[in-house]
Protein backbone atom coordinates (compact mmCIF):
# COMPACT_ATOMS: atom_id res chain seq x y z
CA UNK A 1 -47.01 47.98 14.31
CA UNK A 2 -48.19 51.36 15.47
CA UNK A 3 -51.30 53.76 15.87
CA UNK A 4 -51.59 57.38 15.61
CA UNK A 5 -53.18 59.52 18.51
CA UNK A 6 -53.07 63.26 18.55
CA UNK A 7 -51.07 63.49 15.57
CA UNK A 8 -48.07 61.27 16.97
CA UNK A 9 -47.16 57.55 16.22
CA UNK A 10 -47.04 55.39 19.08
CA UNK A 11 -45.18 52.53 18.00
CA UNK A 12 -46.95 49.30 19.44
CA UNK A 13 -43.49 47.63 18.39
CA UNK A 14 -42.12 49.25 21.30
CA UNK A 15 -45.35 49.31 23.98
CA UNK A 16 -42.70 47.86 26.40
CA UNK A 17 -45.65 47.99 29.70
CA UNK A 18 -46.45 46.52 33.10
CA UNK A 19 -45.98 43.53 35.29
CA UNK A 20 -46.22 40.39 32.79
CA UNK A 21 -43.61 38.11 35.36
CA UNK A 22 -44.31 34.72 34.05
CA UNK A 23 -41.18 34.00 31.99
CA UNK A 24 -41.86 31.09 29.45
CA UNK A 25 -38.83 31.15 26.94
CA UNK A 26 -35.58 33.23 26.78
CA UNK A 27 -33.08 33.79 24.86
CA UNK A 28 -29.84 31.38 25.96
CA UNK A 29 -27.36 32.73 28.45
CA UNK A 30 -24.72 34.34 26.42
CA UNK A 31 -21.73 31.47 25.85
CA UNK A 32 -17.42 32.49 25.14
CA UNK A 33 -17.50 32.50 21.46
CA UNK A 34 -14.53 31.83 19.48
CA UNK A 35 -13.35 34.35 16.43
CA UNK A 36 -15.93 33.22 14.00
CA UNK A 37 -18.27 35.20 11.46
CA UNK A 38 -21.86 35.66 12.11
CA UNK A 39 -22.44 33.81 8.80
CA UNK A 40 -20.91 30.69 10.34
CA UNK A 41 -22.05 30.39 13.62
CA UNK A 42 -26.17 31.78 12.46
CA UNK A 43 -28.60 29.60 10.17
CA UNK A 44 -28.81 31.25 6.68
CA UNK A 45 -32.48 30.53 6.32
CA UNK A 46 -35.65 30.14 8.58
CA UNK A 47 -38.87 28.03 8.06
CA UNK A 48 -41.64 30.50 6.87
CA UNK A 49 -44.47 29.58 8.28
CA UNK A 50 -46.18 30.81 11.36
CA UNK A 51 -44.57 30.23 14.32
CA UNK A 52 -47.41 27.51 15.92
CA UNK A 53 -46.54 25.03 13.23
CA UNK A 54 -42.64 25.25 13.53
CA UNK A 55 -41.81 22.79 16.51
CA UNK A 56 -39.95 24.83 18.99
CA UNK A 57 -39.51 28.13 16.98
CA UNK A 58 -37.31 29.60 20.09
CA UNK A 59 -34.73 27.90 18.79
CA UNK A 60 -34.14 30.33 16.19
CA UNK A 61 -33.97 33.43 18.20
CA UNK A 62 -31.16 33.90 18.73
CA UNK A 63 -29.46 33.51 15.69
CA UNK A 64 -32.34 35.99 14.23
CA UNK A 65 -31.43 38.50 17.22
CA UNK A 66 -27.01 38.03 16.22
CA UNK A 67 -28.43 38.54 12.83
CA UNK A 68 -30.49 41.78 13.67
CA UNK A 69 -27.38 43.11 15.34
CA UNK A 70 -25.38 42.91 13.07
CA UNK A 71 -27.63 44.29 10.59
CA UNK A 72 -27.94 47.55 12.76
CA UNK A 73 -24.33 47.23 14.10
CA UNK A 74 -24.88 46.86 17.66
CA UNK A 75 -22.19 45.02 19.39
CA UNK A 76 -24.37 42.27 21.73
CA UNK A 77 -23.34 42.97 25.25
CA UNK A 78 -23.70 39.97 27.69
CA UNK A 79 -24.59 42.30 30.76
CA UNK A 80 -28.22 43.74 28.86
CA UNK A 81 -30.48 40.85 28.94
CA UNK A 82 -32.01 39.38 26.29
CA UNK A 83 -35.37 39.34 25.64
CA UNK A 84 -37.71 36.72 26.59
CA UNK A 85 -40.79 35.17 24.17
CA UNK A 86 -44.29 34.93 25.01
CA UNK A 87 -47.10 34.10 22.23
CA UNK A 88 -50.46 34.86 22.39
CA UNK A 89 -51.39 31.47 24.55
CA UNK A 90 -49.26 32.60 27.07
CA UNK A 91 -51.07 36.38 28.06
CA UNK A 92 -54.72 37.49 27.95
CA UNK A 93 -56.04 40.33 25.61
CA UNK A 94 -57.05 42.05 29.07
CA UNK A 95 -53.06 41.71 30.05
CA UNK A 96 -52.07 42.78 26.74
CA UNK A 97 -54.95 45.98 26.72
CA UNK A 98 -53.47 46.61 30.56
CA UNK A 99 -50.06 47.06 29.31
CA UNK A 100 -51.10 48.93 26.28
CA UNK A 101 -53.27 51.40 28.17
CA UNK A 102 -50.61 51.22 30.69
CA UNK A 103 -47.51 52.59 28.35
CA UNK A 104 -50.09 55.01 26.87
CA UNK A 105 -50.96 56.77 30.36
CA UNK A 106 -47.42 57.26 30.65
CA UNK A 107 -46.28 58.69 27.80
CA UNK A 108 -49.59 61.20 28.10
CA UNK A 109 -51.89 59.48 25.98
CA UNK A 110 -55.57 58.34 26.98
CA UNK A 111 -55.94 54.39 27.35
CA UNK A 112 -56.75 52.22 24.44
CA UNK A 113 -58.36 49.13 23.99
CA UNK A 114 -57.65 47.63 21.20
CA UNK A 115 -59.81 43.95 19.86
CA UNK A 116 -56.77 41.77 19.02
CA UNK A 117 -53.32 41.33 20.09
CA UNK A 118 -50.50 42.63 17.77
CA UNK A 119 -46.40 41.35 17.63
CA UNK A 120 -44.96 43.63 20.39
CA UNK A 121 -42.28 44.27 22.27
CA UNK A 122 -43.10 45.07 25.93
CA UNK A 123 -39.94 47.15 27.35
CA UNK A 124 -40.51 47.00 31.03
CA UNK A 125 -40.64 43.48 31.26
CA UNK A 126 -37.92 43.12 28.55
CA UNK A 127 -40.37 40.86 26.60
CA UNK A 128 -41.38 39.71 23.16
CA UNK A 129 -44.88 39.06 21.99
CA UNK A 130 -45.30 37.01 19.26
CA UNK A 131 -48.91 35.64 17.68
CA UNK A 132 -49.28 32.16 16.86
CA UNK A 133 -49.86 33.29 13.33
CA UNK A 134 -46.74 35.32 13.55
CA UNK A 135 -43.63 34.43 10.89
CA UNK A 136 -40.04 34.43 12.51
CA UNK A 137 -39.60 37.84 10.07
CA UNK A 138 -42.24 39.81 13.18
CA UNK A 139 -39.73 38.58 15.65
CA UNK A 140 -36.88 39.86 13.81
CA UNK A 141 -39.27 43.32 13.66
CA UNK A 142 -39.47 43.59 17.28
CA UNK A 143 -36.03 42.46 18.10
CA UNK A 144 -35.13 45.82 16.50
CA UNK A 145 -37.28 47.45 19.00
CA UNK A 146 -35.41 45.65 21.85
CA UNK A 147 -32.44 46.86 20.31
CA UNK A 148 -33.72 50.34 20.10
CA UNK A 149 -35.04 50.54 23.73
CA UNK A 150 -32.17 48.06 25.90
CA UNK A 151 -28.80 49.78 23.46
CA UNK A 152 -29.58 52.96 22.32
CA UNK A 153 -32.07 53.99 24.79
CA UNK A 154 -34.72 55.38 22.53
CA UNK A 155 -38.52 56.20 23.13
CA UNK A 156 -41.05 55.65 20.12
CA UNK A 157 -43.38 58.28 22.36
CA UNK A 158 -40.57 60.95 21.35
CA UNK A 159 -40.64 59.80 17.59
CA UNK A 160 -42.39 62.01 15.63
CA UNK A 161 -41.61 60.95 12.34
CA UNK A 162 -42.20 57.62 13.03
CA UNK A 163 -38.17 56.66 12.05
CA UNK A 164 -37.88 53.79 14.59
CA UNK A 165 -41.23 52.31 13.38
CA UNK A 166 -39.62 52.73 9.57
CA UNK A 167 -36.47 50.91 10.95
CA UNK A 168 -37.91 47.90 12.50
CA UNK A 169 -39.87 47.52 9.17
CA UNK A 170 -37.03 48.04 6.89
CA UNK A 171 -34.90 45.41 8.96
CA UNK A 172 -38.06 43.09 8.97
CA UNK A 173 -38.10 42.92 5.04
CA UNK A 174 -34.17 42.82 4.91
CA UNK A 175 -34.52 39.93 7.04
CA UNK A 176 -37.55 38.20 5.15
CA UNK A 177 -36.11 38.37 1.80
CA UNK A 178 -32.29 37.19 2.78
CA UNK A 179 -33.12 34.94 5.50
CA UNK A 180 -36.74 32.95 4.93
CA UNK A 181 -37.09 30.24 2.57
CA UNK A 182 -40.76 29.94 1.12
CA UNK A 183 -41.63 26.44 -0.14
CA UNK A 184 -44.74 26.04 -2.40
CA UNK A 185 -46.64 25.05 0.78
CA UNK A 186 -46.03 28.92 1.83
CA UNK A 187 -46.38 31.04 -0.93
């Protein structure tokens, strides 16, 4: 997701702001793995619906986030932390507009406010907003921007032709069409 101001996209995928500290889900602490392929050891297909009516949709992430890296061949390296997942219940729209604002003021952009929350992934705070209406494809979008940010260190702000945006979205619809099942309850 992203926004436009003074002729540059600011990529709200990777609004990583302030001082959200309460930590309600995380990723599990990496564990030895044995030699075994990704396609073994991750789940070939995810329940497409929104992520309030799958019980306990964290338990997906991270086989989604193995599956991201290896789609962008990153190597997952146990000393960056993973990203933690908040949804909408868990953070105000003033919180979300403070960080927002927040990542805008430092990247020299006037403050927005926008009406609704959006999937994001806030970098400071090394955390994953997800809606309640949100599909498990928007997390694998934004685990791309954690991947972005925490591995290859890059800055949407310096972006101007919007390529990390155009990854994350690219990866997203890789990931929906090889890795969600629809049901006619979803179509």
């Amino acid at each position: 997701m992203g926004f436009r101001m003074k002729n540059t996209l600011v990529s709200l995928g990777l609004a990583g702001i302030l001082m959200f500290s309460p930590v309600t889900s995380t990723f599990s602490q990496a564990q030895p793995t044995q030699a075994v392929s990704l396609e073994q050891k991750v789940s070939k297909t995810f329940p497409y619906k929104p992520v309030k009516d799958i019980e306990n949709f964290r338990q997906y992430s991270d086989d989604i986030l193995e599956i991201v890296a290896g789609k962008m061949n990153i190597k997952l390296n146990e000393n960056i932390p993973k990203p933690t997942i908040v949804t909408e219940d868990e953070i105000t729209l003033d919180e979300f507009n403070r960080r927002v604002s927040n990542y805008m003021i430092e990247h020299g952009f006037e403050p927005v406010y926008l009406n609704g929350m959006c999937p994001m992934y806030f970098e400071k705070e090394n955390q994953i907003l997800l809606l309640n209406s949100s599909t498990l494809h928007s997390l694998a979008h934004e685990i791309v921007h954690y991947f972005q940010v925490q591995y290859r260190h890059e800055d949407a702000a310096n972006d101007p032709y919007d390529a990390l945006e155009k990854e994350a979205i690219y990866v997203q619809r890789w990931f929906e069409k090889e890795h969600m099942k629809q049901t006619e309850n979803t179509r």
